[in-house]
C-alpha atoms as a PDB file:
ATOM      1  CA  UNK A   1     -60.528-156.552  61.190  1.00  0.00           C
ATOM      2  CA  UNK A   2     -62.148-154.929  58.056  1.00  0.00           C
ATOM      3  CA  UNK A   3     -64.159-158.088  56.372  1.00  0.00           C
ATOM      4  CA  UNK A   4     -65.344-161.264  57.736  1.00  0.00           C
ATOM      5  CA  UNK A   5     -66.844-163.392  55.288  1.00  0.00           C
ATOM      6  CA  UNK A   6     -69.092-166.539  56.791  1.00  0.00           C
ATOM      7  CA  UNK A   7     -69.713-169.715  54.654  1.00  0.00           C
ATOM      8  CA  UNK A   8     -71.621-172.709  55.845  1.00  0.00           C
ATOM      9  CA  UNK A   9     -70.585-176.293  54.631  1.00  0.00           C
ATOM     10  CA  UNK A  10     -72.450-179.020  54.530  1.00  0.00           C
ATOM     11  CA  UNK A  11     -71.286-182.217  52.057  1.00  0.00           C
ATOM     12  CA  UNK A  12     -69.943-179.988  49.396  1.00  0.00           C
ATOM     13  CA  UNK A  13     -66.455-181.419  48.436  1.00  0.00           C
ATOM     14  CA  UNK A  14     -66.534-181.295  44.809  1.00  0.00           C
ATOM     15  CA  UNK A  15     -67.493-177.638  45.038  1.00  0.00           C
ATOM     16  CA  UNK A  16     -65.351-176.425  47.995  1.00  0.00           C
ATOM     17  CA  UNK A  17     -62.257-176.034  46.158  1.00  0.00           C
ATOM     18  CA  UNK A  18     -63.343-173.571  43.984  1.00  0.00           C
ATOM     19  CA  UNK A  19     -65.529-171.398  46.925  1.00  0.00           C
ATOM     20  CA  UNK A  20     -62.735-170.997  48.783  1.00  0.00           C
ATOM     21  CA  UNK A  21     -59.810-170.188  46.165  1.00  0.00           C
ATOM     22  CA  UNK A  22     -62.473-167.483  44.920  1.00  0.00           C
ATOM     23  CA  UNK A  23     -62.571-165.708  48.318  1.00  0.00           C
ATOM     24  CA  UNK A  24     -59.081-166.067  49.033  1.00  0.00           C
ATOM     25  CA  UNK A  25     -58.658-164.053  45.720  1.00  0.00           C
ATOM     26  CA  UNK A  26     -59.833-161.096  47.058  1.00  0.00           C
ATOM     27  CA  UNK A  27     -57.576-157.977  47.766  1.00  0.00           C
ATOM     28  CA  UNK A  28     -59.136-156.676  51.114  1.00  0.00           C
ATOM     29  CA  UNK A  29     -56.860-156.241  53.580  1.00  0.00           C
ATOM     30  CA  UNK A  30     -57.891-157.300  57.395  1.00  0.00           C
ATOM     31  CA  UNK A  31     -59.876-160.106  56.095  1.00  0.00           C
ATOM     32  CA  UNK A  32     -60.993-163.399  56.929  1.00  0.00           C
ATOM     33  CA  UNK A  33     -63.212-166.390  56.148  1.00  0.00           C
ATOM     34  CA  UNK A  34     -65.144-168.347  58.782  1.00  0.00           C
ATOM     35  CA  UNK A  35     -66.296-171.663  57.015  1.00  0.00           C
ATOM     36  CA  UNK A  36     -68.549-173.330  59.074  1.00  0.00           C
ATOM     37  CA  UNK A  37     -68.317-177.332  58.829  1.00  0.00           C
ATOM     38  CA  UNK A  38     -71.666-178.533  59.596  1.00  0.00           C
ATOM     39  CA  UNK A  39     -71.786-181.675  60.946  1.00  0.00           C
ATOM     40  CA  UNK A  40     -70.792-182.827  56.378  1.00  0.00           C
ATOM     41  CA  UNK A  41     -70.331-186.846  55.977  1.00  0.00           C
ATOM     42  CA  UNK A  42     -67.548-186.649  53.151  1.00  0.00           C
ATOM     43  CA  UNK A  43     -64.308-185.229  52.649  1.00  0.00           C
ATOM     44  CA  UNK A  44     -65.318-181.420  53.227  1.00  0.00           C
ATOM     45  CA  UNK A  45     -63.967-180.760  56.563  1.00  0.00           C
ATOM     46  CA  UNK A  46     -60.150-182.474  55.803  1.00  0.00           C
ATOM     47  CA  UNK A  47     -60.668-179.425  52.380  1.00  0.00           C
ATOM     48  CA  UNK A  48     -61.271-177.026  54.839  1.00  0.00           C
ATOM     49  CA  UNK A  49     -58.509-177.918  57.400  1.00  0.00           C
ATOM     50  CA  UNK A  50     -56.065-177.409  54.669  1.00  0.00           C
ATOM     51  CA  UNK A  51     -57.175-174.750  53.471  1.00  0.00           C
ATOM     52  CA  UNK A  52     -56.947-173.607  57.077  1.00  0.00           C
ATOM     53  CA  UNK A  53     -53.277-174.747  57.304  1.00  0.00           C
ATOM     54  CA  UNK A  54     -52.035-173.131  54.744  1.00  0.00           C
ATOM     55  CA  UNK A  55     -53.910-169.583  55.456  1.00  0.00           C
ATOM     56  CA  UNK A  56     -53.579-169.265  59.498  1.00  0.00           C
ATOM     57  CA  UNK A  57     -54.363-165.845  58.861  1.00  0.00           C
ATOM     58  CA  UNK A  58     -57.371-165.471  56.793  1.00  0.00           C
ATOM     59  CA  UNK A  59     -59.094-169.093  57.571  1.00  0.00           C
ATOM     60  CA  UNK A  60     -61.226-169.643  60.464  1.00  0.00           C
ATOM     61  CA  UNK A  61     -62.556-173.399  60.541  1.00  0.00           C
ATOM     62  CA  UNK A  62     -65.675-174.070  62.688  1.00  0.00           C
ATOM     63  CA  UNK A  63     -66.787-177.817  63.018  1.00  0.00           C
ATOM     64  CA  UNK A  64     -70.146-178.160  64.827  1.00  0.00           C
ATOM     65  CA  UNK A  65     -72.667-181.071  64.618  1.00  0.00           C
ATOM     66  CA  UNK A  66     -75.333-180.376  61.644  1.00  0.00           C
ATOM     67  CA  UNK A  67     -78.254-178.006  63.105  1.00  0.00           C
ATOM     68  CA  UNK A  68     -78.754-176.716  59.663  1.00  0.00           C
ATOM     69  CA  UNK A  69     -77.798-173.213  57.225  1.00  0.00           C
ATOM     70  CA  UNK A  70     -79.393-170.966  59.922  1.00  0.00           C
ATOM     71  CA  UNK A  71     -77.669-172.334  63.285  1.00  0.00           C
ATOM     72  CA  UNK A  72     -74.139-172.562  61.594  1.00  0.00           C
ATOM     73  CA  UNK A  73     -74.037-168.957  60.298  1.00  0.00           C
ATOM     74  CA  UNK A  74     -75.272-167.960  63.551  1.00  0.00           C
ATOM     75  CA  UNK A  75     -72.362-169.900  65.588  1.00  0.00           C
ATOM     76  CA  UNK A  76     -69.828-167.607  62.744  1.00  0.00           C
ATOM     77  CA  UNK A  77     -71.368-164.423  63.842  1.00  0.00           C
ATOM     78  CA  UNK A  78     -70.712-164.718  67.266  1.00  0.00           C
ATOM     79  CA  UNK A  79     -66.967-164.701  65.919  1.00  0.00           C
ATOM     80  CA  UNK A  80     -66.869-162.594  63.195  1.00  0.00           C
ATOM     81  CA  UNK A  81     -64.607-160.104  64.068  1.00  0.00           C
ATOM     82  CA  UNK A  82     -64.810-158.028  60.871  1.00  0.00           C
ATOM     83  CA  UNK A  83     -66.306-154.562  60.924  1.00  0.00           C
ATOM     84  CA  UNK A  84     -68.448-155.805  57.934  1.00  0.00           C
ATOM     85  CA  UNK A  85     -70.059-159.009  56.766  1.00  0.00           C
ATOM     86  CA  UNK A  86     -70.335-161.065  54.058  1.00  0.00           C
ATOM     87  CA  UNK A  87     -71.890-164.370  53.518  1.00  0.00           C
ATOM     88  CA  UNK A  88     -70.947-167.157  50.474  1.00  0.00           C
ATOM     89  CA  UNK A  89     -72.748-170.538  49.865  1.00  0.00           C
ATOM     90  CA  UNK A  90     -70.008-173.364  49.746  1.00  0.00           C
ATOM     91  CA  UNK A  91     -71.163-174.905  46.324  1.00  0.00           C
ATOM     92  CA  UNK A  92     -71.298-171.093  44.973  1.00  0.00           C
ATOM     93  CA  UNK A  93     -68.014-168.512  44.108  1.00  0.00           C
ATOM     94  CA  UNK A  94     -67.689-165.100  43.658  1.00  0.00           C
ATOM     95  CA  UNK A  95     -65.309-162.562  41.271  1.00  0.00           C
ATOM     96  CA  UNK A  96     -62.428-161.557  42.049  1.00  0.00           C
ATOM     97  CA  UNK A  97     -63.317-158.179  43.100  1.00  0.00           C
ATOM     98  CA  UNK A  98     -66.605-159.028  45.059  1.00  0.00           C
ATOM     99  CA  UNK A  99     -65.865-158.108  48.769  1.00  0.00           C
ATOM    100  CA  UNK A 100     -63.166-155.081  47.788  1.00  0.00           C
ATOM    101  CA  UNK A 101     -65.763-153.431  44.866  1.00  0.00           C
ATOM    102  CA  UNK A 102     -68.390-154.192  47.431  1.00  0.00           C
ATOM    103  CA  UNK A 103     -66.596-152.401  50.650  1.00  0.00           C
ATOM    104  CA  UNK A 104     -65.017-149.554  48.266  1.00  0.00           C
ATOM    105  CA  UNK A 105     -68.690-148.732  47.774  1.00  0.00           C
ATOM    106  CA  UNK A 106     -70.184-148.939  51.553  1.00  0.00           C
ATOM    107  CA  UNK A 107     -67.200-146.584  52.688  1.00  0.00           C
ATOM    108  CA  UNK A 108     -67.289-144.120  49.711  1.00  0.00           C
ATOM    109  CA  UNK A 109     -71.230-143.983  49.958  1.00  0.00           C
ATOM    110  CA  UNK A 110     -71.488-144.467  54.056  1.00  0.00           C
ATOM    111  CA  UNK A 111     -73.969-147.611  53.339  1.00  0.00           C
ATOM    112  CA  UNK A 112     -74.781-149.620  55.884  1.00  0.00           C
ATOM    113  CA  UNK A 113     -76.112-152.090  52.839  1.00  0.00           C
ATOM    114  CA  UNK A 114     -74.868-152.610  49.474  1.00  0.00           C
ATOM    115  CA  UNK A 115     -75.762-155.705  47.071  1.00  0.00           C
ATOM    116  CA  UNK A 116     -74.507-156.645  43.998  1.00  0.00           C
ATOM    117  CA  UNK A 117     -76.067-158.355  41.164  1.00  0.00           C
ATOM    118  CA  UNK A 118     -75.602-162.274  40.127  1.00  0.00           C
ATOM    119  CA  UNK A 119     -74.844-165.319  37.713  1.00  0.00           C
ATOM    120  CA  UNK A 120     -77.631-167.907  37.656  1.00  0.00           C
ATOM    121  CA  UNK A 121     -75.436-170.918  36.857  1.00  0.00           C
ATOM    122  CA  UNK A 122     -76.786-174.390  35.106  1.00  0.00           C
ATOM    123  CA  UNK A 123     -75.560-176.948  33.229  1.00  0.00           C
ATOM    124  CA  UNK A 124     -76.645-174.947  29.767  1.00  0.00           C
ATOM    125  CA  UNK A 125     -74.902-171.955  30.725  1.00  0.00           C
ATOM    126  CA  UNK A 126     -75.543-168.854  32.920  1.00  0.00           C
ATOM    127  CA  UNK A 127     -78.170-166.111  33.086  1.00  0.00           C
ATOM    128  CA  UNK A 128     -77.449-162.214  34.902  1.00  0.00           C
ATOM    129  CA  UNK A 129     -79.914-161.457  37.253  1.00  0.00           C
ATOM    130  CA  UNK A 130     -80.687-157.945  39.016  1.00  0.00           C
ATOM    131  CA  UNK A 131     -80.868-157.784  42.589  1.00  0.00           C
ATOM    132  CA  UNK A 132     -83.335-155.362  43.025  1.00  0.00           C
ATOM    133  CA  UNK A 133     -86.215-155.713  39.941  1.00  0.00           C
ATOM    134  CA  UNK A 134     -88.669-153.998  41.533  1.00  0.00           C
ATOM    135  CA  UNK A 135     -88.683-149.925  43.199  1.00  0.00           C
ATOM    136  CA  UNK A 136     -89.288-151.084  46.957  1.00  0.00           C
ATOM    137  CA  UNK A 137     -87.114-151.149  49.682  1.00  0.00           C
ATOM    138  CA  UNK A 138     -87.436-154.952  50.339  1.00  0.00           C
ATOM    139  CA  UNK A 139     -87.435-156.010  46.507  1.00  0.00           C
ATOM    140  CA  UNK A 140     -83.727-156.993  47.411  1.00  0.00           C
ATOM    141  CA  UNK A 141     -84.699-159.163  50.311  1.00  0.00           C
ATOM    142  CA  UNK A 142     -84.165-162.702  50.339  1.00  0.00           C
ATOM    143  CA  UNK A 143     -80.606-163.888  49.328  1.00  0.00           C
ATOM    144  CA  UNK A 144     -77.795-163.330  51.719  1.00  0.00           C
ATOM    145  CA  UNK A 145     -74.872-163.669  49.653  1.00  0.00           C
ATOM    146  CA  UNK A 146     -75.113-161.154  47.594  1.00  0.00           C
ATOM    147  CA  UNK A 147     -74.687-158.462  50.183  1.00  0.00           C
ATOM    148  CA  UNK A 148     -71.848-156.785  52.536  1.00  0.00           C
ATOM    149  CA  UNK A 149     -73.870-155.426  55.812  1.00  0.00           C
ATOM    150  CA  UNK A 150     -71.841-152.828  58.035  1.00  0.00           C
ATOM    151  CA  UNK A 151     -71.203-155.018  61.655  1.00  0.00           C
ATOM    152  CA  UNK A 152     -73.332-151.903  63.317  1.00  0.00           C
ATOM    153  CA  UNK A 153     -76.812-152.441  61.052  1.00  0.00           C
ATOM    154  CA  UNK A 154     -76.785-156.345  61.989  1.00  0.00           C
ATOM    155  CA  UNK A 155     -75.049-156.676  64.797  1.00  0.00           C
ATOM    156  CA  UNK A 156     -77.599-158.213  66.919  1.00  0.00           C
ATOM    157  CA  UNK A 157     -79.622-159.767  64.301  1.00  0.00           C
ATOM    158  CA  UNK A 158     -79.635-163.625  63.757  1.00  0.00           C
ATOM    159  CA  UNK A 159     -80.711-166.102  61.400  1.00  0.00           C
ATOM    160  CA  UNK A 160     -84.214-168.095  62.705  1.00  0.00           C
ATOM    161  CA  UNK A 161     -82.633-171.789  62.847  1.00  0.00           C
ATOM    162  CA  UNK A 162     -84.352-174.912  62.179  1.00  0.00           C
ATOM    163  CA  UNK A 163     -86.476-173.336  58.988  1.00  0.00           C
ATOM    164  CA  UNK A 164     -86.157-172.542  55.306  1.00  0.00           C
ATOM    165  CA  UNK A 165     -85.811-169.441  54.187  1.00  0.00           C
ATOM    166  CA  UNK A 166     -84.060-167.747  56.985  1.00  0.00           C
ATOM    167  CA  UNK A 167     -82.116-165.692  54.334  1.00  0.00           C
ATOM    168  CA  UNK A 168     -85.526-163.916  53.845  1.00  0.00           C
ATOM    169  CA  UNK A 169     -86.041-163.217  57.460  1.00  0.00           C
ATOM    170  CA  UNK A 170     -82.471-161.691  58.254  1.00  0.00           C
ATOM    171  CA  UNK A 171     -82.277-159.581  54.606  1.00  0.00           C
ATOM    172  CA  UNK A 172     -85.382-158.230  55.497  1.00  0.00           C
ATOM    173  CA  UNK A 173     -84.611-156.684  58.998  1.00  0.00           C
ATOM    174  CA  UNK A 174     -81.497-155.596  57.857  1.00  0.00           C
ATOM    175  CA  UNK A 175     -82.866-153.923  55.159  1.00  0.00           C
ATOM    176  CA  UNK A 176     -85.356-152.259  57.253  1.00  0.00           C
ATOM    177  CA  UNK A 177     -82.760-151.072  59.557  1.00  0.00           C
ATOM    178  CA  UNK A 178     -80.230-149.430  57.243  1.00  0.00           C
ATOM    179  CA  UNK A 179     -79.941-146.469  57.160  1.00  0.00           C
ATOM    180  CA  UNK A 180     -78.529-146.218  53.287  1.00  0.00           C
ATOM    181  CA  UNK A 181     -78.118-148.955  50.851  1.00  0.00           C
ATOM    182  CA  UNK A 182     -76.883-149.086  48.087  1.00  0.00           C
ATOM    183  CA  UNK A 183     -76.682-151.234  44.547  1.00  0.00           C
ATOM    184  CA  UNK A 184     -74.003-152.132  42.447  1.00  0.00           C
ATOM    185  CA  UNK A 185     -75.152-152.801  38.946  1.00  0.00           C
ATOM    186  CA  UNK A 186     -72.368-155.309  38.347  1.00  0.00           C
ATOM    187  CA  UNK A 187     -72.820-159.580  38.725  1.00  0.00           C
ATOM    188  CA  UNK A 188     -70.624-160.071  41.044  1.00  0.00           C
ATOM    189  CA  UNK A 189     -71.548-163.592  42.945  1.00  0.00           C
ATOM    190  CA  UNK A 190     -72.199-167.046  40.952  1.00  0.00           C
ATOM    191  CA  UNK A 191     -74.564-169.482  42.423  1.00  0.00           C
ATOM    192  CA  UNK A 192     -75.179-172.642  41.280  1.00  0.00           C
ATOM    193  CA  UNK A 193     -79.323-173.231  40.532  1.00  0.00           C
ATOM    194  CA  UNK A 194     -79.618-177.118  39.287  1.00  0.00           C
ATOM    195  CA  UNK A 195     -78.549-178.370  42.759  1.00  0.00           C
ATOM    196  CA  UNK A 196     -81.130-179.873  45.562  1.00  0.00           C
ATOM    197  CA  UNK A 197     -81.914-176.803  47.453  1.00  0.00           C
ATOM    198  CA  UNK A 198     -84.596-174.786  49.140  1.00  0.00           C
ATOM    199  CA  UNK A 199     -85.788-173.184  46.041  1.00  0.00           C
ATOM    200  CA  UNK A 200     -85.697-176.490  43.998  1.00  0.00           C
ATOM    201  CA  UNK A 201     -87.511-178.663  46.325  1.00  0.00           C
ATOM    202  CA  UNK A 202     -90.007-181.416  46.373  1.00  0.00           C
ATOM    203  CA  UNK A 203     -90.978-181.440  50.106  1.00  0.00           C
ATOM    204  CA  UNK A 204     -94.400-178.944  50.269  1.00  0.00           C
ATOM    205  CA  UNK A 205     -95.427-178.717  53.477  1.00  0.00           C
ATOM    206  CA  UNK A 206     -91.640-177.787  54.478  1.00  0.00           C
ATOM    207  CA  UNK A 207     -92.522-174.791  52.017  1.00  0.00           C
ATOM    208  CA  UNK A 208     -94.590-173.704  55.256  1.00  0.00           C
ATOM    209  CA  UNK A 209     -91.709-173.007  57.308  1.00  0.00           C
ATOM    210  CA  UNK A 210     -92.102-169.449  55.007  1.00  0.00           C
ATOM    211  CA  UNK A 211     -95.062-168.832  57.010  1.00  0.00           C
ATOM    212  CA  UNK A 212     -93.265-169.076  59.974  1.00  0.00           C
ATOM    213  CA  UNK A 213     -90.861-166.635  58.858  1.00  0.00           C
ATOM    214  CA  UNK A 214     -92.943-164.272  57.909  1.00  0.00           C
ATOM    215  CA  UNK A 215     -94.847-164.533  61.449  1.00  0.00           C
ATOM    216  CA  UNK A 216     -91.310-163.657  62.579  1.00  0.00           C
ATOM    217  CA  UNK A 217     -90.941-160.035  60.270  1.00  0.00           C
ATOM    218  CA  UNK A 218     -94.773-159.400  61.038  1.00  0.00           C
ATOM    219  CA  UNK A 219     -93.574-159.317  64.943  1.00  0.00           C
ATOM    220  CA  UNK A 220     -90.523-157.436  64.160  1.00  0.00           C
ATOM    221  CA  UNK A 221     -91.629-155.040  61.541  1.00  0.00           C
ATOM    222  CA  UNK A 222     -95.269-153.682  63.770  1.00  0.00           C
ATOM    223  CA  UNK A 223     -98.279-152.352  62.788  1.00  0.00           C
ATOM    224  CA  UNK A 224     -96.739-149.015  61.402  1.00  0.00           C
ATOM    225  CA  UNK A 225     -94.749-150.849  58.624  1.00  0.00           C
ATOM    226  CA  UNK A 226     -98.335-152.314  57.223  1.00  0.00           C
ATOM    227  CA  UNK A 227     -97.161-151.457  53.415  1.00  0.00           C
ATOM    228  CA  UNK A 228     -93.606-153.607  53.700  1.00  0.00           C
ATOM    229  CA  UNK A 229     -95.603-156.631  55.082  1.00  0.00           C
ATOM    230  CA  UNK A 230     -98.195-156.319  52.539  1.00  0.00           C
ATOM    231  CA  UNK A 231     -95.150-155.955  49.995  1.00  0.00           C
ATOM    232  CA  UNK A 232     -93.794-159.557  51.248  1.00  0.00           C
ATOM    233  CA  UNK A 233     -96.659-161.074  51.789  1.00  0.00           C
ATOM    234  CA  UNK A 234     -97.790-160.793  48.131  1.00  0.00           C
ATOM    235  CA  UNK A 235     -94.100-161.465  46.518  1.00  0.00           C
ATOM    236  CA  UNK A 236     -92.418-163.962  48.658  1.00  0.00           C
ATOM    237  CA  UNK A 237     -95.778-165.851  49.605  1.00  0.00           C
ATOM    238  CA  UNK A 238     -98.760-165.381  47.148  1.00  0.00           C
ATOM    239  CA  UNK A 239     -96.380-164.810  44.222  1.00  0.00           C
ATOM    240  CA  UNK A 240     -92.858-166.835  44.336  1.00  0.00           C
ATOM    241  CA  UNK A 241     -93.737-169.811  46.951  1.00  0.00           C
ATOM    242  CA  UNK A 242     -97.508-170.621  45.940  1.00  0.00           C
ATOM    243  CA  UNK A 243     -95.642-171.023  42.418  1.00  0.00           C
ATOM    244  CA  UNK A 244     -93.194-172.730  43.571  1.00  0.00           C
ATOM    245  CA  UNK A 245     -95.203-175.195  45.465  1.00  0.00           C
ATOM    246  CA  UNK A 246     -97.165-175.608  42.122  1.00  0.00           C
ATOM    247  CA  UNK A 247     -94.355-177.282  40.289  1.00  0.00           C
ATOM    248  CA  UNK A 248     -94.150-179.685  42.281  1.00  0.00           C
ATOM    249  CA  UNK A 249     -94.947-183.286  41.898  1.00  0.00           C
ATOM    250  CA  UNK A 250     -96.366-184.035  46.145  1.00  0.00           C
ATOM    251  CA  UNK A 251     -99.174-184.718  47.065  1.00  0.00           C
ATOM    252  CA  UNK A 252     -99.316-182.042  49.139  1.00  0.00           C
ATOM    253  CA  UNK A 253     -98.596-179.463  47.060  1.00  0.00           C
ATOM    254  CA  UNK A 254    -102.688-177.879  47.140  1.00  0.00           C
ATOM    255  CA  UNK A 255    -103.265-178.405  50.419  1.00  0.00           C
ATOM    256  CA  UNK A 256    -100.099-176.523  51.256  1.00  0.00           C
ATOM    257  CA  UNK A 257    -100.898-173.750  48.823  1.00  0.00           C
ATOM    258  CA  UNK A 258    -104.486-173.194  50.243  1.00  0.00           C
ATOM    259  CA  UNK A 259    -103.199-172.754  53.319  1.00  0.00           C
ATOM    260  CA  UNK A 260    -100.809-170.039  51.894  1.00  0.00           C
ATOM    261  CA  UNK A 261    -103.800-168.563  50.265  1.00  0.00           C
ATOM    262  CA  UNK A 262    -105.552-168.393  53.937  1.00  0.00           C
ATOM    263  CA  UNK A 263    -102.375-166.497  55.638  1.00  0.00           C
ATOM    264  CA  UNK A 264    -102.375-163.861  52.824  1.00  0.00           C
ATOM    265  CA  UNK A 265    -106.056-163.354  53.406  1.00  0.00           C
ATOM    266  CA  UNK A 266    -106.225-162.806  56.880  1.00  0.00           C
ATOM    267  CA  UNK A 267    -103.856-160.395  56.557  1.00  0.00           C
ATOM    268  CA  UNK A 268    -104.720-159.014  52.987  1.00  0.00           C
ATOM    269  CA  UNK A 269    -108.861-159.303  53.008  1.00  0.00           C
ATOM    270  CA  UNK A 270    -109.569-157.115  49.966  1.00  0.00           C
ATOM    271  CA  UNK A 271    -107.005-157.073  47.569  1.00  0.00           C
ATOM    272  CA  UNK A 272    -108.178-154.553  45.081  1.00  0.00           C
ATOM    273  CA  UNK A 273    -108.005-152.266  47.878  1.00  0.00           C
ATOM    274  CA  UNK A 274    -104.152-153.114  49.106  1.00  0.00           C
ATOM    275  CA  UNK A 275    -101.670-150.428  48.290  1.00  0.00           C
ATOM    276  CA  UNK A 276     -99.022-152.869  47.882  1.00  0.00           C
ATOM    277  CA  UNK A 277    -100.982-154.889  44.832  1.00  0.00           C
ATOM    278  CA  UNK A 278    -101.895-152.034  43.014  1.00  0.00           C
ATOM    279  CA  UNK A 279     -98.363-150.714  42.630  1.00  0.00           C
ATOM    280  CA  UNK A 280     -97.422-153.812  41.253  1.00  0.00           C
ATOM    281  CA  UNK A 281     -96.801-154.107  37.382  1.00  0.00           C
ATOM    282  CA  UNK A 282     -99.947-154.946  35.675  1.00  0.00           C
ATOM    283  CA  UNK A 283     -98.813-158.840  34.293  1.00  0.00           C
ATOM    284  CA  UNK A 284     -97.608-159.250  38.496  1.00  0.00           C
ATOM    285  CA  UNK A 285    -100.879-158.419  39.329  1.00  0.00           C
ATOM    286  CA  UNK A 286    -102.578-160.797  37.002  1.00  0.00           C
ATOM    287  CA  UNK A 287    -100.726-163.728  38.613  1.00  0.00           C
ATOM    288  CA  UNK A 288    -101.275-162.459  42.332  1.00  0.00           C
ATOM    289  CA  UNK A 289    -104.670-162.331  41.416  1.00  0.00           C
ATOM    290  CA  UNK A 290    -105.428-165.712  40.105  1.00  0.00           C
ATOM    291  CA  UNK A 291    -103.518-167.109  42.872  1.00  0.00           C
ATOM    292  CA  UNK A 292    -105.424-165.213  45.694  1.00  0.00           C
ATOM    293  CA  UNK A 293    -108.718-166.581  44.237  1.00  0.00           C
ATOM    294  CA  UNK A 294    -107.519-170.253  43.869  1.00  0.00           C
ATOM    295  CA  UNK A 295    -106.721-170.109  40.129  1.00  0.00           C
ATOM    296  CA  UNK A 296    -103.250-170.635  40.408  1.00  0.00           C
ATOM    297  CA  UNK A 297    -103.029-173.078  37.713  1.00  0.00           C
ATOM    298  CA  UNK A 298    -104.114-170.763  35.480  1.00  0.00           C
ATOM    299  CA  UNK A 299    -101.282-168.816  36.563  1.00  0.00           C
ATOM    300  CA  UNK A 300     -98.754-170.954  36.374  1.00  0.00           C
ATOM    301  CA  UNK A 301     -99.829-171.855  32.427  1.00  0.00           C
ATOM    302  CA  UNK A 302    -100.029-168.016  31.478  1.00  0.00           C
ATOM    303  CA  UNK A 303     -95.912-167.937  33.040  1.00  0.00           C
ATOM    304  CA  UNK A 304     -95.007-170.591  31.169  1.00  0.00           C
ATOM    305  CA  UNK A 305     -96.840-168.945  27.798  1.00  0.00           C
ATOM    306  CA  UNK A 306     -94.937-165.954  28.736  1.00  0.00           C
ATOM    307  CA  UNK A 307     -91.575-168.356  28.442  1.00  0.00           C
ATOM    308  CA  UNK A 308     -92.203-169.892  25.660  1.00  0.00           C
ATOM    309  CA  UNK A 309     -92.239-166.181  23.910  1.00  0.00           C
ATOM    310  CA  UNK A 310     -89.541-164.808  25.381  1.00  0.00           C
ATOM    311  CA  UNK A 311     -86.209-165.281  23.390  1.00  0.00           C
END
């Protein structure tokens, strides 16, 4: 098997459909799709069951109670049988040439990695988006989906279940481990940004669970990789969640940040003097800044100054 492709389902029908006709559209041969039905209370699993009788060949349907995103992609890899995988969200879809531009590249290149860029999709239209903005090696981390990992890289890495932001976690060590990625500067996956998700949330103190994850890469990444904690610690904690956590309307939301603010100190006790912060664009730094010293509504109104300007 070339390709195995792993989507988790959970009360999606009205956006199943199209997810799995735009996977089914692609020309890899040796292919197949695990949907994972997990534990959904509408019509979502009868979709998939068709879907799965009328391609035995290429469908895989796995119906386990709900244990959450994490658990159900997990359950998929222990029967992925491709010798490369892909992951789709069920209310997302991809282009038509996703999976074969995506494997033409890993096999012409010898990448154990390569991403693709994306469509941020809303009701007033869609916006492209780059997959890596910044020069690191992580700057890609986070989403899943937009991604084909060679079976060797990953094969014994697994999603942490029972938190958010497990797509961080697993991108990360993947990333870490390959040997060569690579980027295709096409946008190639469409996901859907003005549903209820992890990144549109209202719940703070769930926002934690990143803490937890990122107590998971500080085990698995060591001492020695220092500089690609730092890098995470400042972009995916002090930067995206404590700004995240600021829009929202709980009650929680500063109690939750300060305690962000404490984990990126203990690690990060001087700032000024972290590698990581001063390679940062200067406006990044700004932000970081005002966060790590508490100011992060200050922050939040110089980003939305900087939207308001921007065309």
């Amino acid at each position: 098997m070339k390709l195995s492709v792993i989507v988790p389902v959970y009360n999606t029908e009205q956006y199943l459909h199209r997810c799995a006709d735009s996977l089914l559209r692609q020309q890899v041969d040796e292919s197949e799709f695990l949907f994972v039905n997990d534990g959904s209370k509408d019509s979502s699993l009868g979709i998939l069951k068709e879907y799965e009788k009328r391609f035995p060949d290429r469908v895989r349907v796995l119906d386990v109670p709900n244990g959450g995103q994490g658990r159900a992609r997990n359950i998929a890899l222990e029967q992925a049988e491709g010798e490369y995988i892909g992951f789709a969200d069920s209310d997302d879809w991809v282009e038509d040439t996703m999976f074969s531009a995506l494997l033409s590249l890993a096999e012409k290149e010898q990448a154990d990695i390569t991403v693709c860029d994306s469509w941020r999709v809303t009701e007033a239209g869609r916006t492209y988006e780059k997959a890596c903005p910044q020069d690191h090696p992580l700057a890609s981390a986070g989403s899943v989906w937009n991604k084909l990992f060679r079976r060797e890289c990953v094969a014994d890495l697994r999603f942490p279940e029972g938190v958010w932001y497990e797509d961080l976690a697993y991108t990360a060590k993947a990333l870490m481990r390959s040997r060569k990625t690579v980027f295709l500067p096409k946008a190639l996956y469409c996901y859907r940004s003005g549903n209820v998700s992890t990144m549109r949330n209202q719940n703070a103190k769930k926002n934690l669970d990143m803490l937890k994850v990122m107590d998971e890469l500080i085990a698995f990444f060591g001492r020695e990789r220092q500089d690609n904690i730092d890098f995470l610690l400042l972009n995916h904690v002090l930067l995206e969640s404590v700004k995240r956590v600021n829009l929202q309307q709980s009650p929680d939301k500063k109690e939750v940040i300060r305690e962000m603010r404490r984990y990126v100190r203990h690690y990060i006790p001087h700032l000024s003097r972290c590698e990581s912060f001063r390679s940062e664009s200067r406006n990044r730094r700004i932000i970081m800044w005002l966060n790590y010293h508490g100011l992060e509504d200050v922050g939040q109104a110089l980003l939305e100054l900087k939207a308001k300007r921007s065309p």
